[in-house]
N, C-alpha and C. Protein backbone atom coordinates (compact mmCIF):
# COMPACT_ATOMS: atom_id res chain seq x y z
N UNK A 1 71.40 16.71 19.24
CA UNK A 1 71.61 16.20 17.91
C UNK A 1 70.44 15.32 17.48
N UNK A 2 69.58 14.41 18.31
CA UNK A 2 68.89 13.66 18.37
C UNK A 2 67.52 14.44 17.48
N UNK A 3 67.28 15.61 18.24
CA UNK A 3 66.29 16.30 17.89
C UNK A 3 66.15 17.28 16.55
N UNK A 4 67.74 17.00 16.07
CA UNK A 4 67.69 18.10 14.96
C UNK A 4 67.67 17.48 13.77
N UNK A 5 67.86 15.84 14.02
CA UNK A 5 67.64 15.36 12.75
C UNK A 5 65.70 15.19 12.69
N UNK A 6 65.18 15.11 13.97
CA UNK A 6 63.73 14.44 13.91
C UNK A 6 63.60 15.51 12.81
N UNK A 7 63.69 17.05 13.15
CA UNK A 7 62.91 18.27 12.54
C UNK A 7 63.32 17.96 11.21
N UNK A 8 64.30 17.80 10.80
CA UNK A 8 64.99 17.96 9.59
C UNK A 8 63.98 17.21 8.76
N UNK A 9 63.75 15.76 9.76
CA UNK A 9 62.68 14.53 9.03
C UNK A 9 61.69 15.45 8.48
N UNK A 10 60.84 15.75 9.52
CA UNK A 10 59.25 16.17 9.57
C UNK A 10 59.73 17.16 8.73
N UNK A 11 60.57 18.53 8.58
CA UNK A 11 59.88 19.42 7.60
C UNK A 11 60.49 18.93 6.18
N UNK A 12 60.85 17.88 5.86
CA UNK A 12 61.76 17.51 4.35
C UNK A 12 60.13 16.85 3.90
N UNK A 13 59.37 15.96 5.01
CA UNK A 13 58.04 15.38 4.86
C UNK A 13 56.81 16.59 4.74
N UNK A 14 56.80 17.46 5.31
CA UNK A 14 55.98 18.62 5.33
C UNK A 14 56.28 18.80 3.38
N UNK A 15 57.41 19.51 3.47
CA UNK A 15 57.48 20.19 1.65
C UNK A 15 57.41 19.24 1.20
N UNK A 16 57.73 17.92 0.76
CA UNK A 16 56.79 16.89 0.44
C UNK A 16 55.64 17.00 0.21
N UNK A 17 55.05 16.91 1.31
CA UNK A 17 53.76 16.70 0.82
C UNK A 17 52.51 18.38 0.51
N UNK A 18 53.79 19.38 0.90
CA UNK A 18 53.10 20.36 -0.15
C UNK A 18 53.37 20.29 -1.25
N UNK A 19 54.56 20.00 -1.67
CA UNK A 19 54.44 19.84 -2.99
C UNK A 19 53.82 18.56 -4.12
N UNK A 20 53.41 17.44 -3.24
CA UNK A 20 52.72 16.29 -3.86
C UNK A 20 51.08 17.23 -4.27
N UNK A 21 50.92 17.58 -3.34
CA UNK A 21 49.35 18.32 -3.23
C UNK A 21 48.97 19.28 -4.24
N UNK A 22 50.25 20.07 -4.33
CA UNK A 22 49.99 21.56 -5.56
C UNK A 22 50.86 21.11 -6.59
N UNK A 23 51.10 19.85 -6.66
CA UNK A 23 52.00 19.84 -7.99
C UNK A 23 50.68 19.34 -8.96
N UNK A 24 49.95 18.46 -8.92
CA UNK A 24 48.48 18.18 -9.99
C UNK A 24 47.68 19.29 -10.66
N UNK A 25 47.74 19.24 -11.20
CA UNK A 25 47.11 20.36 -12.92
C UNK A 25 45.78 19.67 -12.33
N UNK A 26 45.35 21.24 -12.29
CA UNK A 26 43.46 20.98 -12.33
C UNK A 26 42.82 21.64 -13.14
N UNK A 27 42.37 21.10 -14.50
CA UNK A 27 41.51 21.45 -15.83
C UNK A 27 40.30 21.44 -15.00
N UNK A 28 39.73 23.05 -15.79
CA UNK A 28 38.01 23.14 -16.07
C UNK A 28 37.61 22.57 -16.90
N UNK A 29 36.57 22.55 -17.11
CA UNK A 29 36.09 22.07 -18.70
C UNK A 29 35.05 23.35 -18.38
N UNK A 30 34.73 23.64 -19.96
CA UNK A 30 34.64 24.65 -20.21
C UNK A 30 32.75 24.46 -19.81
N UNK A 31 31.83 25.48 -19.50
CA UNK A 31 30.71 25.73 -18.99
C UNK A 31 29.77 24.89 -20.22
N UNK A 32 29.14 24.01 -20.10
CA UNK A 32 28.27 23.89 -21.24
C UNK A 32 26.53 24.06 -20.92
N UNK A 33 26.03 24.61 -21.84
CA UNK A 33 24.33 24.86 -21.48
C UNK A 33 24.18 23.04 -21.17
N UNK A 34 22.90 23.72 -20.85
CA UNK A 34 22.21 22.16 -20.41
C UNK A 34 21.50 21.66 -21.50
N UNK A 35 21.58 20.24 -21.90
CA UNK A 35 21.17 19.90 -23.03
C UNK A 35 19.67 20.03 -22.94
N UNK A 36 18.70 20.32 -24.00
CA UNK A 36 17.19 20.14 -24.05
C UNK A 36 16.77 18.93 -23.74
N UNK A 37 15.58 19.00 -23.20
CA UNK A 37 14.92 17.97 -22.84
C UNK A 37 13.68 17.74 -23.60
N UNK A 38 13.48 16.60 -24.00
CA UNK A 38 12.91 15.90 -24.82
C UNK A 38 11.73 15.38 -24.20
N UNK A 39 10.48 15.91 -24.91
CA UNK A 39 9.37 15.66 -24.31
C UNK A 39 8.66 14.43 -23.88
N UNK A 40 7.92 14.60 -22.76
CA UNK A 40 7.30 13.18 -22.30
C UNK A 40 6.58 12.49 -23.32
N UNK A 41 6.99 10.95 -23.21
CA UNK A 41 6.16 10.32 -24.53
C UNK A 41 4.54 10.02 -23.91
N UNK A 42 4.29 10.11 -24.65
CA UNK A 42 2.40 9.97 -24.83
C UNK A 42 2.38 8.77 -23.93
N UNK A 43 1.41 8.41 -22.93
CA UNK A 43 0.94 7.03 -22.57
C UNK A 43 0.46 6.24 -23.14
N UNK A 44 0.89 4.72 -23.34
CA UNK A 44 0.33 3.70 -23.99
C UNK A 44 -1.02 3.31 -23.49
N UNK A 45 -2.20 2.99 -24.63
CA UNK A 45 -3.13 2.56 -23.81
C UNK A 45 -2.97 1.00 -23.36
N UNK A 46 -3.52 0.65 -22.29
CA UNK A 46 -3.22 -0.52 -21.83
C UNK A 46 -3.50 -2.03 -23.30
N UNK A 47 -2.81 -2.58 -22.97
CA UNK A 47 -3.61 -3.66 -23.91
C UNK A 47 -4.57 -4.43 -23.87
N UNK A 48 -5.20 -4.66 -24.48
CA UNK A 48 -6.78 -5.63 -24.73
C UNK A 48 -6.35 -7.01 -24.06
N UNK A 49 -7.16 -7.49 -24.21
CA UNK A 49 -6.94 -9.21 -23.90
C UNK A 49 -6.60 -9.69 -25.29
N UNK A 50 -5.64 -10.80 -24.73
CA UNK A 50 -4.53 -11.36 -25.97
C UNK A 50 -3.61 -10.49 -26.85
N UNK A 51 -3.69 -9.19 -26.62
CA UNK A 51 -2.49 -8.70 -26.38
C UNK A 51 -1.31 -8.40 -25.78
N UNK A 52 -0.04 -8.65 -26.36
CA UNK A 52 1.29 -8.89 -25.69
C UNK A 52 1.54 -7.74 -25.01
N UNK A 53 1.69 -7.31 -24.19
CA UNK A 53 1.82 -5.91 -23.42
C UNK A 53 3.66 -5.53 -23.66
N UNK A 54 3.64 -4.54 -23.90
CA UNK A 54 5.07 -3.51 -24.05
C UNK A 54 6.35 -3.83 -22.86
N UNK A 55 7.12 -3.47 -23.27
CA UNK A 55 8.07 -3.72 -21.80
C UNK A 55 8.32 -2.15 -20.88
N UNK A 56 8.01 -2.59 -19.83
CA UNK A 56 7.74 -1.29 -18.88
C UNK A 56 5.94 -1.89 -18.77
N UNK A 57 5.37 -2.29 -19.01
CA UNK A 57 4.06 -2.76 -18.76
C UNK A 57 3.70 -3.89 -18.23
N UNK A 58 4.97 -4.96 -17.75
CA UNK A 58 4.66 -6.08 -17.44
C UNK A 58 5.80 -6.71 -16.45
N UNK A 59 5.29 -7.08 -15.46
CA UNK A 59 5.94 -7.31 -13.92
C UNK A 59 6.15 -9.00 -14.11
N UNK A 60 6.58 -9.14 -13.10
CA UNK A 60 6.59 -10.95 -13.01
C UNK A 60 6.47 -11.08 -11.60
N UNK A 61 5.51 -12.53 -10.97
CA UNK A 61 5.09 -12.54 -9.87
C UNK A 61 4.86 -13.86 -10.10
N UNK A 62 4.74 -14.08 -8.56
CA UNK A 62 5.00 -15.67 -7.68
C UNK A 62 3.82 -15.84 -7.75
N UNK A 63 3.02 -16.75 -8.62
CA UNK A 63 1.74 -17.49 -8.07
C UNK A 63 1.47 -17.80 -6.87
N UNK A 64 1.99 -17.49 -6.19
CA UNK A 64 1.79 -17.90 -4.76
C UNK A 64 1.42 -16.71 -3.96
N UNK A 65 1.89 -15.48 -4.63
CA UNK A 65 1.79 -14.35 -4.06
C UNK A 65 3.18 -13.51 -3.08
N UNK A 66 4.13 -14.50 -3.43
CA UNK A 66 5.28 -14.20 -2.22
C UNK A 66 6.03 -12.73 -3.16
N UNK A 67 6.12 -12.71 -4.16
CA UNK A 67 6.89 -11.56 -4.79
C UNK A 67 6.23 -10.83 -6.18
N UNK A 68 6.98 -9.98 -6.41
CA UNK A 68 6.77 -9.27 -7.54
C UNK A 68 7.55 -8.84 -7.92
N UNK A 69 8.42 -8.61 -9.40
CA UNK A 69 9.67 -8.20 -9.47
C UNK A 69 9.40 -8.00 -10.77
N UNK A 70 10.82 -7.33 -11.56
CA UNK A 70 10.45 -6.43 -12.67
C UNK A 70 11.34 -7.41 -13.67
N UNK A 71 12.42 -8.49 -13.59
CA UNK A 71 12.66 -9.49 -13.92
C UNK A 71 11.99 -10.60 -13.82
N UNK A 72 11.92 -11.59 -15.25
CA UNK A 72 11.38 -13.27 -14.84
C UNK A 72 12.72 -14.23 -14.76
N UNK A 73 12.28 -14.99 -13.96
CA UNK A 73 13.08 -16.08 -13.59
C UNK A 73 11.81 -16.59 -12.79
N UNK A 74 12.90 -17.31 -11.12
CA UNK A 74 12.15 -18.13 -10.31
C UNK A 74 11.98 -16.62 -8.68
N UNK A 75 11.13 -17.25 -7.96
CA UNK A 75 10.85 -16.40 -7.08
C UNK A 75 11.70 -16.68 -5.73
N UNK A 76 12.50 -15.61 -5.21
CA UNK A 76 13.29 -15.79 -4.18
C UNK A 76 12.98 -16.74 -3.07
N UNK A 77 11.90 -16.49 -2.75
CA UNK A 77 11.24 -17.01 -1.53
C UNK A 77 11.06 -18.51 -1.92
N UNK A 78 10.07 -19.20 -3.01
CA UNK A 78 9.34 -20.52 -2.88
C UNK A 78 10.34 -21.05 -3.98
N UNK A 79 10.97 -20.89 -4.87
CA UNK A 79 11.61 -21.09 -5.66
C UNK A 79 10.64 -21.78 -7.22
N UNK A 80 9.26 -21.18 -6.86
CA UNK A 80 8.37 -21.40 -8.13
C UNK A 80 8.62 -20.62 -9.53
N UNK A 81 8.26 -20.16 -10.64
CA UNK A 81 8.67 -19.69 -11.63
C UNK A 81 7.75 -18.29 -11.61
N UNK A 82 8.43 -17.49 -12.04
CA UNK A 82 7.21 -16.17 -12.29
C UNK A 82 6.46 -16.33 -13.46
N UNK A 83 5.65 -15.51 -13.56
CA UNK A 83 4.57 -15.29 -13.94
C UNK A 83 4.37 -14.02 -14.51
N UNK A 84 4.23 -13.62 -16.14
CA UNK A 84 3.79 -12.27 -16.54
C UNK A 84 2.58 -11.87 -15.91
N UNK A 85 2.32 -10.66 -15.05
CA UNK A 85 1.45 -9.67 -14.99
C UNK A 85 1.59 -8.35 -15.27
N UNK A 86 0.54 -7.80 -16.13
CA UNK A 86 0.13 -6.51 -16.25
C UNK A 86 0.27 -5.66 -15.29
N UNK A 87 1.33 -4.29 -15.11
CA UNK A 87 1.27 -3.70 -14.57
C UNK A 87 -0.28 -2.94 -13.94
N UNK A 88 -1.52 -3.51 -14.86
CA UNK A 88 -2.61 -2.60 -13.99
C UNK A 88 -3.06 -3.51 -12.94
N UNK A 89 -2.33 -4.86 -12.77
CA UNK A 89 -3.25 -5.95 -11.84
C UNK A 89 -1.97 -5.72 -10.46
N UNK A 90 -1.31 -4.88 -10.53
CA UNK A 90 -0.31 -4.78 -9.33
C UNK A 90 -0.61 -3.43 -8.34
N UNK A 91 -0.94 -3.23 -7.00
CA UNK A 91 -0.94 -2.37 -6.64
C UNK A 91 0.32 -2.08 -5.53
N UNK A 92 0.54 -1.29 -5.08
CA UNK A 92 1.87 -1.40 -4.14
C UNK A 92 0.84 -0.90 -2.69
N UNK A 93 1.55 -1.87 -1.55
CA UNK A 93 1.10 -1.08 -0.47
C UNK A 93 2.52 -1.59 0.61
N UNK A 94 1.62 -0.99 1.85
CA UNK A 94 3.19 -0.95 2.83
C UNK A 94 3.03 -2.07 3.99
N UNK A 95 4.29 -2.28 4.17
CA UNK A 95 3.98 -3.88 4.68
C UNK A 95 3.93 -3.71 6.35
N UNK A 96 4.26 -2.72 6.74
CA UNK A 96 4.30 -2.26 8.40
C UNK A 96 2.20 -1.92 8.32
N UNK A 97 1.75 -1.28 7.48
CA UNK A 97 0.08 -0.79 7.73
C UNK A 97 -0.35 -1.12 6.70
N UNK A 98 -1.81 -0.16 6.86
CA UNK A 98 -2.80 -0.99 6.19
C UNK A 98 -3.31 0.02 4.89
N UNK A 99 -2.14 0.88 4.32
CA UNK A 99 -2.01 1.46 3.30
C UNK A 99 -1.50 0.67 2.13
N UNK A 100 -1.88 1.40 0.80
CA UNK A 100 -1.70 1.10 -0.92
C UNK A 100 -2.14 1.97 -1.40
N UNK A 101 -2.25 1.64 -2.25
CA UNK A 101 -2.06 2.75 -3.94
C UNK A 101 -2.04 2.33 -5.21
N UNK A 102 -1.90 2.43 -6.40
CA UNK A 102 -1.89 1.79 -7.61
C UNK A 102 -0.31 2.17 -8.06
N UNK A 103 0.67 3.41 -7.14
CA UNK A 103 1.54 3.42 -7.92
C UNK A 103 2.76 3.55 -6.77
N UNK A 104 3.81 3.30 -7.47
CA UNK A 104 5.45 2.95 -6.44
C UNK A 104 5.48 4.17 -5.50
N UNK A 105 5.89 4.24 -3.88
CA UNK A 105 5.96 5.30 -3.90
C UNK A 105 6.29 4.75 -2.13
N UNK A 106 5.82 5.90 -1.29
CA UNK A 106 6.36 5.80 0.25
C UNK A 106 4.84 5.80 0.53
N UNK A 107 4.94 4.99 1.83
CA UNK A 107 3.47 4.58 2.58
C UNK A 107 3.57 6.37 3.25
N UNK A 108 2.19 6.42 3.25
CA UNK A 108 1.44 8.07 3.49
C UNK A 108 1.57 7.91 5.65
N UNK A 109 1.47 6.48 5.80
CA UNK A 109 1.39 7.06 7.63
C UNK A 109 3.01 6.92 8.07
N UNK A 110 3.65 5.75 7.60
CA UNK A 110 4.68 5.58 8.05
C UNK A 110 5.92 6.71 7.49
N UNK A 111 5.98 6.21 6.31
CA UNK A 111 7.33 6.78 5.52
C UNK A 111 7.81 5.62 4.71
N UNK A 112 7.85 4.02 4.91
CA UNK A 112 8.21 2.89 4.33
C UNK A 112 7.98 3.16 3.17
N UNK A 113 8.88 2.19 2.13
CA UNK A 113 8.78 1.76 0.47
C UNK A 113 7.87 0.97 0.34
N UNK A 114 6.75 1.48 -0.19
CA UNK A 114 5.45 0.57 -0.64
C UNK A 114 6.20 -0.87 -1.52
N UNK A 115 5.90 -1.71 -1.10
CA UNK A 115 6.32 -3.36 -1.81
C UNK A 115 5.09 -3.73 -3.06
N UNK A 116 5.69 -3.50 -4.19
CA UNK A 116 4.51 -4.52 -5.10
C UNK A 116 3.47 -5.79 -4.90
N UNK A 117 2.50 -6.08 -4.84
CA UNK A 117 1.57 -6.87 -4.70
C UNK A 117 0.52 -7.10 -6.00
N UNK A 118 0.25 -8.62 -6.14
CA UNK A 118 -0.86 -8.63 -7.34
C UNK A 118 -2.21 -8.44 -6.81
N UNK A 119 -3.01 -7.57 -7.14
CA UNK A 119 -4.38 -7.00 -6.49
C UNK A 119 -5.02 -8.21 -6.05
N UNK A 120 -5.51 -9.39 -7.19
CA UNK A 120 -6.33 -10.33 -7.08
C UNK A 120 -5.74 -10.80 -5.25
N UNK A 121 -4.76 -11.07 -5.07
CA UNK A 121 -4.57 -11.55 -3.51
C UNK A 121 -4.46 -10.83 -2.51
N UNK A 122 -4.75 -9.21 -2.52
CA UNK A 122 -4.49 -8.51 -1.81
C UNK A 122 -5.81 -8.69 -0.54
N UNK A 123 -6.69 -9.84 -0.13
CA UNK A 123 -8.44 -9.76 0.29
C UNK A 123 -7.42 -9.77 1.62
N UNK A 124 -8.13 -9.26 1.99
CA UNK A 124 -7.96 -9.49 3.99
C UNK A 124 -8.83 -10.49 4.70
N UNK A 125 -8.85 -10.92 5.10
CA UNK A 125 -9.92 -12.26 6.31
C UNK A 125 -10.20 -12.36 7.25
């Protein structure tokens, strides 16, 4: 008797939960083309001196050299204030070797995320 109620349990829980499973309505939505894509915009030329540079053209960085970031505020590390720089005075390189580049990307020996840097401090000694 013991055993005929267990079964009774388990298969009343079995159709249960087939029927929890196939009872939900599953809508397609209907196939849509892929929307057009809208052509690349022209490159800005950089700006002159005493010109305000565009946004997407201008980084913020630690006078000190500890960061570079795409927000201004203060700098994680020294807690000094950033600093607008021109994206052409930033180069990225990788902090494990002795690779860079001018643009975001993966170090060429390792595989690492190249880290932003402002060129002017990049000298070795």
């Amino acid at each position: 008797m013991k055993y005929w109620k267990s079964a009774v349990l388990v298969a009343a829980l079995a159709v249960l939960a087939l029927f929890t499973a196939c009872s939900g309505t599953q809508e397609t939505a209907p196939a849509q083309a892929p929307a057009p894509q809208a052509a690349a915009p022209e490159p800005a030329a950089e700006p002159t001196e005493g010109e305000v540079a565009e946004a997407g053209e201008v980084l913020y960085a630690c006078s000190m050299g500890c960061e570079v970031v795409e927000e201004p505020g203060r700098c994680s590390k020294c807690g000094m204030d950033l600093e607008e720089v021109a994206t052409a005075d930033v180069s990225y390189a990788c902090p494990m070797c002795d690779f860079s580049q001018d643009s975001a990307g993966t170090c060429e020996k390792c595989g690492m995320a190249l880290t932003p840097k402002i060129k002017k401090h990049d000298h070795e000694g």
